[in-house]
C-alpha atoms as a PDB file:
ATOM      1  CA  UNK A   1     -15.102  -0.306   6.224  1.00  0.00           C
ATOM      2  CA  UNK A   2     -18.290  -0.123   3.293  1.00  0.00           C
ATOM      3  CA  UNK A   3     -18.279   3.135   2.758  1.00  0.00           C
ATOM      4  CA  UNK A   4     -20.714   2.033  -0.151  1.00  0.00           C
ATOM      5  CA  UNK A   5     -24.399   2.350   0.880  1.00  0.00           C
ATOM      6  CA  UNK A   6     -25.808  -0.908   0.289  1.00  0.00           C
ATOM      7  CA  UNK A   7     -28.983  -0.673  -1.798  1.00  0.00           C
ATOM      8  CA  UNK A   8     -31.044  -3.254  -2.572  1.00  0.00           C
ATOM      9  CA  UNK A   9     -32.726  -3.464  -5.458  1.00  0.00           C
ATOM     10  CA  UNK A  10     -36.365  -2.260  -5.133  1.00  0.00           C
ATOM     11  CA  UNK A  11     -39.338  -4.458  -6.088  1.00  0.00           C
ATOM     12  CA  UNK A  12     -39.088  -7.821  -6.294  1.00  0.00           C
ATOM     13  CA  UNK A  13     -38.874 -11.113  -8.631  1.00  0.00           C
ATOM     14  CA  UNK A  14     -38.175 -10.313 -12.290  1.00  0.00           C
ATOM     15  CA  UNK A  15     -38.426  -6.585 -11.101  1.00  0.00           C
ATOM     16  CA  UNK A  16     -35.534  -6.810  -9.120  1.00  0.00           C
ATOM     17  CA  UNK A  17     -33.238  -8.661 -11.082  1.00  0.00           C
ATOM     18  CA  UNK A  18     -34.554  -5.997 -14.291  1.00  0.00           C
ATOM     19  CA  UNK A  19     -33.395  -3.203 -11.863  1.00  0.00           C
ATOM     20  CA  UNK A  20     -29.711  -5.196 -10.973  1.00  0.00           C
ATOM     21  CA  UNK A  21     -29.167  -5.348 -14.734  1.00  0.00           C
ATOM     22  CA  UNK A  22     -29.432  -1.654 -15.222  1.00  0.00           C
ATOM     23  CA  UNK A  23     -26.907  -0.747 -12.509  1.00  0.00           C
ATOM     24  CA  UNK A  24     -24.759  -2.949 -14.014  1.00  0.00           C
ATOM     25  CA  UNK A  25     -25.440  -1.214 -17.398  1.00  0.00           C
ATOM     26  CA  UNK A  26     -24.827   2.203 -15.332  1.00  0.00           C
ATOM     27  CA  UNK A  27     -21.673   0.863 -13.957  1.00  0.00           C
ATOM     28  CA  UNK A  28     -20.154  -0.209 -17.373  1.00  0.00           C
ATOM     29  CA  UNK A  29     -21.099   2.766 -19.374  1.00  0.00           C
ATOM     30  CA  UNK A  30     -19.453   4.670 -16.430  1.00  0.00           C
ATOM     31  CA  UNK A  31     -16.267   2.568 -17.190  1.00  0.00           C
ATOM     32  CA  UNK A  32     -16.571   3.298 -20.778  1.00  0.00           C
ATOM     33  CA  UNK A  33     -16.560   7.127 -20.267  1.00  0.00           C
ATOM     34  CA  UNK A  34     -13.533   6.829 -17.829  1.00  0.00           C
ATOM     35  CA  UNK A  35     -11.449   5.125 -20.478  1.00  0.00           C
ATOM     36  CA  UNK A  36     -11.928   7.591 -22.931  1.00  0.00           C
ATOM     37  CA  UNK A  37     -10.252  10.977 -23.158  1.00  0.00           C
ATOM     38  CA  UNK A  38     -12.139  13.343 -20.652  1.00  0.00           C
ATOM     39  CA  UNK A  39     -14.786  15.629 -22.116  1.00  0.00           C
ATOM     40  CA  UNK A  40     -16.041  19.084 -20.213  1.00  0.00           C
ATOM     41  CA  UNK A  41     -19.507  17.187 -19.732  1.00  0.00           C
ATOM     42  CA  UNK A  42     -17.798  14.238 -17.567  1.00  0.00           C
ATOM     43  CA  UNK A  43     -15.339  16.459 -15.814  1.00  0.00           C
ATOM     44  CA  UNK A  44     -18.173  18.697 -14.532  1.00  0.00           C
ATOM     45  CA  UNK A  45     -20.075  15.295 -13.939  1.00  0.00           C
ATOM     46  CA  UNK A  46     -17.287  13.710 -11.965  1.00  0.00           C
ATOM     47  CA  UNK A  47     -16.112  16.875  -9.949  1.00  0.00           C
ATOM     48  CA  UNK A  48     -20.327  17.246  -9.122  1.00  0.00           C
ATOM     49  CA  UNK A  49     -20.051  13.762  -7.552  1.00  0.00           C
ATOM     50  CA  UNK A  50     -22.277  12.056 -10.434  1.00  0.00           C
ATOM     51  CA  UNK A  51     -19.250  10.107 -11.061  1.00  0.00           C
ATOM     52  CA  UNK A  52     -19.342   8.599  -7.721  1.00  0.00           C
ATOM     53  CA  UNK A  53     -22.909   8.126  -7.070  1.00  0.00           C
ATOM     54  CA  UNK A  54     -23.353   6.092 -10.366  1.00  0.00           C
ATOM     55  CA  UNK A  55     -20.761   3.485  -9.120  1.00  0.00           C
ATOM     56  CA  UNK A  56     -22.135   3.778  -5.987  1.00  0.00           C
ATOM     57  CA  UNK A  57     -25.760   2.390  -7.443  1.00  0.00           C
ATOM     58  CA  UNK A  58     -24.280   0.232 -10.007  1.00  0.00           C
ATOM     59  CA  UNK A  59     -22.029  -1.688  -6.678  1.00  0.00           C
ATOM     60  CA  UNK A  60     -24.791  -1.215  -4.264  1.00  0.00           C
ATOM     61  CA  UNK A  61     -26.937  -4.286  -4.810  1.00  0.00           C
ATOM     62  CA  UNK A  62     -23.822  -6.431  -4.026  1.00  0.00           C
ATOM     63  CA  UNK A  63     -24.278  -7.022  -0.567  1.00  0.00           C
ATOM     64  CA  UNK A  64     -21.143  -8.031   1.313  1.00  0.00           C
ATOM     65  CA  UNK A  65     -19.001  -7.572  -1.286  1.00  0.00           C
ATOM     66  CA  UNK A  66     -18.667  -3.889  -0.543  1.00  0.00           C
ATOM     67  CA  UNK A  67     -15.206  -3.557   1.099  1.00  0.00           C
ATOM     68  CA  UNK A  68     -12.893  -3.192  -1.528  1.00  0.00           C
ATOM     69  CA  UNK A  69     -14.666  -0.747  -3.174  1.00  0.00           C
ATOM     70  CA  UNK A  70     -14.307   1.890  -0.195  1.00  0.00           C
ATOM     71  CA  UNK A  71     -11.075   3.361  -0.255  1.00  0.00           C
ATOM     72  CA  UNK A  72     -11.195   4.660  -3.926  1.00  0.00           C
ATOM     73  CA  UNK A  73     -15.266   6.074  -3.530  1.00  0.00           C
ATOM     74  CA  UNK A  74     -13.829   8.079  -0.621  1.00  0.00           C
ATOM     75  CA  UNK A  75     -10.786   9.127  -3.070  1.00  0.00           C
ATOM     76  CA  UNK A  76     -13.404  10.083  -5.767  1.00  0.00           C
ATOM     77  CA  UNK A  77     -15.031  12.007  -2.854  1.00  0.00           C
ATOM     78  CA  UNK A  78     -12.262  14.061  -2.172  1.00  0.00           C
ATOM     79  CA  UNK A  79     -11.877  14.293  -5.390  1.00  0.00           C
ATOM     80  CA  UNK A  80     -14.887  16.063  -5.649  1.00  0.00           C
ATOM     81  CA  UNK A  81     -13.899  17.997  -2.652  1.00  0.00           C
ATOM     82  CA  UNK A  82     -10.707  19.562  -3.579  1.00  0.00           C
ATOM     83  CA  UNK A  83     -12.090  20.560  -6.947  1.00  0.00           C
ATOM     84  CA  UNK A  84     -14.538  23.236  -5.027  1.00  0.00           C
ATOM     85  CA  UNK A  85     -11.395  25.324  -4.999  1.00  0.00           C
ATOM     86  CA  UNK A  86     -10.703  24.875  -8.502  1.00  0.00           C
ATOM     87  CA  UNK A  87     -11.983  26.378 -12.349  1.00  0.00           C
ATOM     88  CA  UNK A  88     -13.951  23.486 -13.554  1.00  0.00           C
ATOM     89  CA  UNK A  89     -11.122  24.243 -16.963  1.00  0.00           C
ATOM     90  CA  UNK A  90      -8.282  23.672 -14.636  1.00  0.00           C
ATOM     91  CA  UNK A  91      -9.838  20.176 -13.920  1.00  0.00           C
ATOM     92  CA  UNK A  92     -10.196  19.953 -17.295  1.00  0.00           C
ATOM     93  CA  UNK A  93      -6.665  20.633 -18.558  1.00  0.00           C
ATOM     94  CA  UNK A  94      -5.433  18.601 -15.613  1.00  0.00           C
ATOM     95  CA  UNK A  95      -7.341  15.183 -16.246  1.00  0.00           C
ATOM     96  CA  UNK A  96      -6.799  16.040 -19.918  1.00  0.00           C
ATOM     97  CA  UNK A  97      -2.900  15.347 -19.069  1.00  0.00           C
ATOM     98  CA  UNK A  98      -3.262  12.659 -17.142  1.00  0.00           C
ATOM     99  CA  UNK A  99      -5.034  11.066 -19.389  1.00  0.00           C
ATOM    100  CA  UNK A 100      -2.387  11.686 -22.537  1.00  0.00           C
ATOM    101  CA  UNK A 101       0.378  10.255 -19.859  1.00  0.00           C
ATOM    102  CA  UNK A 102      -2.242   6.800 -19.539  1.00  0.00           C
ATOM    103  CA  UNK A 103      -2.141   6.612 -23.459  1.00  0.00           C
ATOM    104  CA  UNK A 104       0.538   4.219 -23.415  1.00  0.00           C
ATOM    105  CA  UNK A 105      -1.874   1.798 -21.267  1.00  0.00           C
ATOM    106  CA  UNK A 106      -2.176  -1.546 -23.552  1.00  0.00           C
ATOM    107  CA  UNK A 107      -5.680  -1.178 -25.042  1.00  0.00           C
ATOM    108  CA  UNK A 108      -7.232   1.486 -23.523  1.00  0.00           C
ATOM    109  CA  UNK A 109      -9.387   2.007 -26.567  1.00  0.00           C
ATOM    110  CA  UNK A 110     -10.174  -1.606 -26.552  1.00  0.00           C
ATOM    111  CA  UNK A 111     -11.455  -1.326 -22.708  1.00  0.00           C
ATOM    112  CA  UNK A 112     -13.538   1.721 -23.476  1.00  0.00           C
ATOM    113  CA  UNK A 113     -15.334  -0.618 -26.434  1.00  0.00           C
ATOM    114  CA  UNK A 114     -15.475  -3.974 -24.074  1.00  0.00           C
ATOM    115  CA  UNK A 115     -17.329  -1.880 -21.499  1.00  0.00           C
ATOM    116  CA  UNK A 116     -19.999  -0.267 -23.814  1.00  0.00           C
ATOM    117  CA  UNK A 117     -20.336  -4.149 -24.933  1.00  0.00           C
ATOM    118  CA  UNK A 118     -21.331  -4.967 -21.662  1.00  0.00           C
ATOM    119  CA  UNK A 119     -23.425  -1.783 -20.828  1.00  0.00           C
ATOM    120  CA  UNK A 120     -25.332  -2.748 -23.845  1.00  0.00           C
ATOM    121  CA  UNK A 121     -25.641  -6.338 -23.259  1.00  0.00           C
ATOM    122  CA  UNK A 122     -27.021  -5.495 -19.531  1.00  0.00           C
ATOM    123  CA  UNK A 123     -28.813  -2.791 -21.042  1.00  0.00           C
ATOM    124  CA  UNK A 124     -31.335  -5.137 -23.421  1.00  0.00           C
ATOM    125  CA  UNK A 125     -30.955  -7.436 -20.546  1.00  0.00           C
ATOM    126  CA  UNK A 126     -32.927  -5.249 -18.131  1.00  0.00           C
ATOM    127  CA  UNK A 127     -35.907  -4.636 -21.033  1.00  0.00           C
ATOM    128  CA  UNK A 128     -35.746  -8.428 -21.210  1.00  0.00           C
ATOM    129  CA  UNK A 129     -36.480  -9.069 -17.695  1.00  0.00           C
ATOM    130  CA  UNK A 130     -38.906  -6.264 -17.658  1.00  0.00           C
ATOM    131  CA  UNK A 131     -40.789  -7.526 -20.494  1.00  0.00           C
ATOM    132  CA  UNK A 132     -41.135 -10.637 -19.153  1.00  0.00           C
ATOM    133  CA  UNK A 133     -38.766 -12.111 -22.306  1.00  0.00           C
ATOM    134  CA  UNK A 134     -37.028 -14.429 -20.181  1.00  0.00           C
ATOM    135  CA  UNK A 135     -35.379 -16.862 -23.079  1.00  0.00           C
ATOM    136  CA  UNK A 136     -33.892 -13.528 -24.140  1.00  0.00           C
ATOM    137  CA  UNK A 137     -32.516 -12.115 -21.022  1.00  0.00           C
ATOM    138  CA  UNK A 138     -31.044 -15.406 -19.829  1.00  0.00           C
ATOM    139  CA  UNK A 139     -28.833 -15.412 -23.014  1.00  0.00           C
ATOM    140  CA  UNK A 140     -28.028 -12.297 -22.669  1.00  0.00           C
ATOM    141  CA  UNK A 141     -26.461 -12.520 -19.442  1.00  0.00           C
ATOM    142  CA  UNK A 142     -24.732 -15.489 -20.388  1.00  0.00           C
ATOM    143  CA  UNK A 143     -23.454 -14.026 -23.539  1.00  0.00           C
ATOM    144  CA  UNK A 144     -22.224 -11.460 -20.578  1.00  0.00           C
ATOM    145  CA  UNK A 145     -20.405 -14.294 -18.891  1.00  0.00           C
ATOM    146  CA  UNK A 146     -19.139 -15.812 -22.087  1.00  0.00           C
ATOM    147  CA  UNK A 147     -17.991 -12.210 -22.821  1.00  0.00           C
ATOM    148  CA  UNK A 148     -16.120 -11.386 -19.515  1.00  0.00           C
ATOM    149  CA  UNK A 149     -14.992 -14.811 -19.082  1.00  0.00           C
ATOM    150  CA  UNK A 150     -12.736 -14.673 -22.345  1.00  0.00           C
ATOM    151  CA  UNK A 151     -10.844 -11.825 -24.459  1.00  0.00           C
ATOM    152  CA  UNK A 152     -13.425  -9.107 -23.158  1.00  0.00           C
ATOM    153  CA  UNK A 153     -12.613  -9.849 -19.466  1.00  0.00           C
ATOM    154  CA  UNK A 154      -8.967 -10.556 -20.239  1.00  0.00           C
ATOM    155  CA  UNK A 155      -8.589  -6.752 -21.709  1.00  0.00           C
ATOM    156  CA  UNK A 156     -10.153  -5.196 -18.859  1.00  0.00           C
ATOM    157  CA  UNK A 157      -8.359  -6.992 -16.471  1.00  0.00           C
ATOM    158  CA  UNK A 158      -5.233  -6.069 -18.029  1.00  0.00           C
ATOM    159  CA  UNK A 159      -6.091  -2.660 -18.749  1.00  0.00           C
ATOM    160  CA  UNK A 160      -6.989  -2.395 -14.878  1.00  0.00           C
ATOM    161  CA  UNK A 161      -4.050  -3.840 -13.750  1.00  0.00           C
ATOM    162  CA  UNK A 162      -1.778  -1.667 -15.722  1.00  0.00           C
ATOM    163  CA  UNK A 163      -3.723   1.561 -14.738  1.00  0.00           C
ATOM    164  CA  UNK A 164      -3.180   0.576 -11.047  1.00  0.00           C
ATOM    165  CA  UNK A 165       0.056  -0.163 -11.424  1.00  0.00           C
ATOM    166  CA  UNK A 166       1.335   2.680 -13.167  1.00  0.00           C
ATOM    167  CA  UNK A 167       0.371   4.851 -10.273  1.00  0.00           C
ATOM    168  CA  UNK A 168      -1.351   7.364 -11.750  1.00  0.00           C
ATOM    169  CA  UNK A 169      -3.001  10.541 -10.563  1.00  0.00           C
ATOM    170  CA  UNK A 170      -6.121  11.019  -9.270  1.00  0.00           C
ATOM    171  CA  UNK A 171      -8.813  10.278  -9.775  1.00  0.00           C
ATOM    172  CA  UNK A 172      -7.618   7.833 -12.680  1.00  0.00           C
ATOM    173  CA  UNK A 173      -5.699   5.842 -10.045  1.00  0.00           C
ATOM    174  CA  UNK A 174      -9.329   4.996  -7.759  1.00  0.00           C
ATOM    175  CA  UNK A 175     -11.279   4.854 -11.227  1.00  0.00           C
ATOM    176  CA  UNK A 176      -8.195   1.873 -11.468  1.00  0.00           C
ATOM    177  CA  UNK A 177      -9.097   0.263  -8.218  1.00  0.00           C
ATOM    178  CA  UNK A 178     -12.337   0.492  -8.600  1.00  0.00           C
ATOM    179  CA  UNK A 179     -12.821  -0.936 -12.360  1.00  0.00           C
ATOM    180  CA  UNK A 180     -10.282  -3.670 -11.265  1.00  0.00           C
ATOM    181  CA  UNK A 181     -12.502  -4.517  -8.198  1.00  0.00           C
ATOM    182  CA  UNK A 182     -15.086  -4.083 -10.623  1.00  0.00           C
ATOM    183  CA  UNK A 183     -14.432  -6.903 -13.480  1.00  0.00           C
ATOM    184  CA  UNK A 184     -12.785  -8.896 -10.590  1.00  0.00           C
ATOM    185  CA  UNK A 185     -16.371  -9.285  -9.427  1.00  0.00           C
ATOM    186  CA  UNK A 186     -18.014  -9.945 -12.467  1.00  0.00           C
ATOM    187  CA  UNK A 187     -15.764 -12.260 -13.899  1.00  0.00           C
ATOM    188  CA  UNK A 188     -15.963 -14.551 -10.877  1.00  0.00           C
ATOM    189  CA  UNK A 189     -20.149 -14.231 -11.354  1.00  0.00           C
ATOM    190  CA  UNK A 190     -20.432 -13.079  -7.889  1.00  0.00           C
ATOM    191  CA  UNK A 191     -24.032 -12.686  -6.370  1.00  0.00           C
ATOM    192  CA  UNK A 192     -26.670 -12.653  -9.107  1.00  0.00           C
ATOM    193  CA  UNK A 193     -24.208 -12.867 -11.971  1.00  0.00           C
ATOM    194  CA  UNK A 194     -23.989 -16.877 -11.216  1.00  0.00           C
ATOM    195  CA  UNK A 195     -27.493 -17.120 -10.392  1.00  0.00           C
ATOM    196  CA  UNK A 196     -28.747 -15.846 -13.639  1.00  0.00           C
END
């Protein structure tokens, strides 16, 4: 069931794939933030469902490729839900906890620095393609494969992995599935990240 809206891109031509890059820039610095300790900011950012609606965007574009993604948005939704009833501090203390039990995650630190890589590689990406650069932006997207193809892409996949695996409370255990579903994707160059 995509319980993703799919949202293509708007615009078209170099438009459209300037536009793709910056979701994908939005989706790794949303990865970044998740593997570092919580702050009040992104608590009150993921409990307001900005959290949610950033992966939602970033994911959106991928047409078909949707499915896997749905079970942990709607966990992240309820998320959101359930924290109505709650002190935004509570939520605070709480994910603060969860996160000191994930500190024993291999490289956690190293996943929060290979995904603000990435946002900033799609990042200068997307002013490439918008400024009509294309030499540039080409490299940089497959300095982005290069990257997630080798140790980069190896660290988040294992940092992933782990966080699924250890079972841990929510909503680090969908941000798990999701960032796993993530890199899965953009490892394997799905849609436009082979066509680049």
């Amino acid at each position: 069931m995509d319980v993703v809206p799919a949202v293509p891109p708007l615009g078209k031509g170099f438009d459209a794939v300037s536009e793709i890059a910056r979701r994908r820039a939005q989706g790794w610095n949303t990865f970044a933030r998740a593997f570092s300790a919580p702050s009040l900011d992104w608590v009150a950012e993921l409990r307001g469902g900005l959290v949610r609606k950033c992966l939602e965007l970033a994911i959106g574009w991928r047409e078909g490729e949707l499915s896997d993604f749905g079970a942990p948005i709607l966990t992240l939704g309820a998320f959101e839900r359930s924290s109505r009833r709650r002190a935004l501090e509570l939520d605070f203390d709480r994910l603060t906890t969860a996160f000191g039990e994930l500190a024993t995650v291999a490289s956690l630190e190293a996943a929060g620095g290979a995904c603000e890589l990435l946002h900033r590689l799609c990042a200068e990406e997307a002013v490439a393609w918008e400024s009509g650069v294309l030499r540039r932006a080409r490299d940089l997207r497959l300095r982005q494969s290069q990257e997630l193809r080798g140790d980069v892409g190896q660290v988040l996949s294992v940092v992933c992995a782990e966080l699924v695996d250890r079972n841990p409370r929510q909503p680090y255990l969908a941000l798990g599935q999701l960032g796993r579903v993530w890199v899965e994707r953009e490892r394997a160059g799905s849609s436009f990240a082979s066509g680049a």
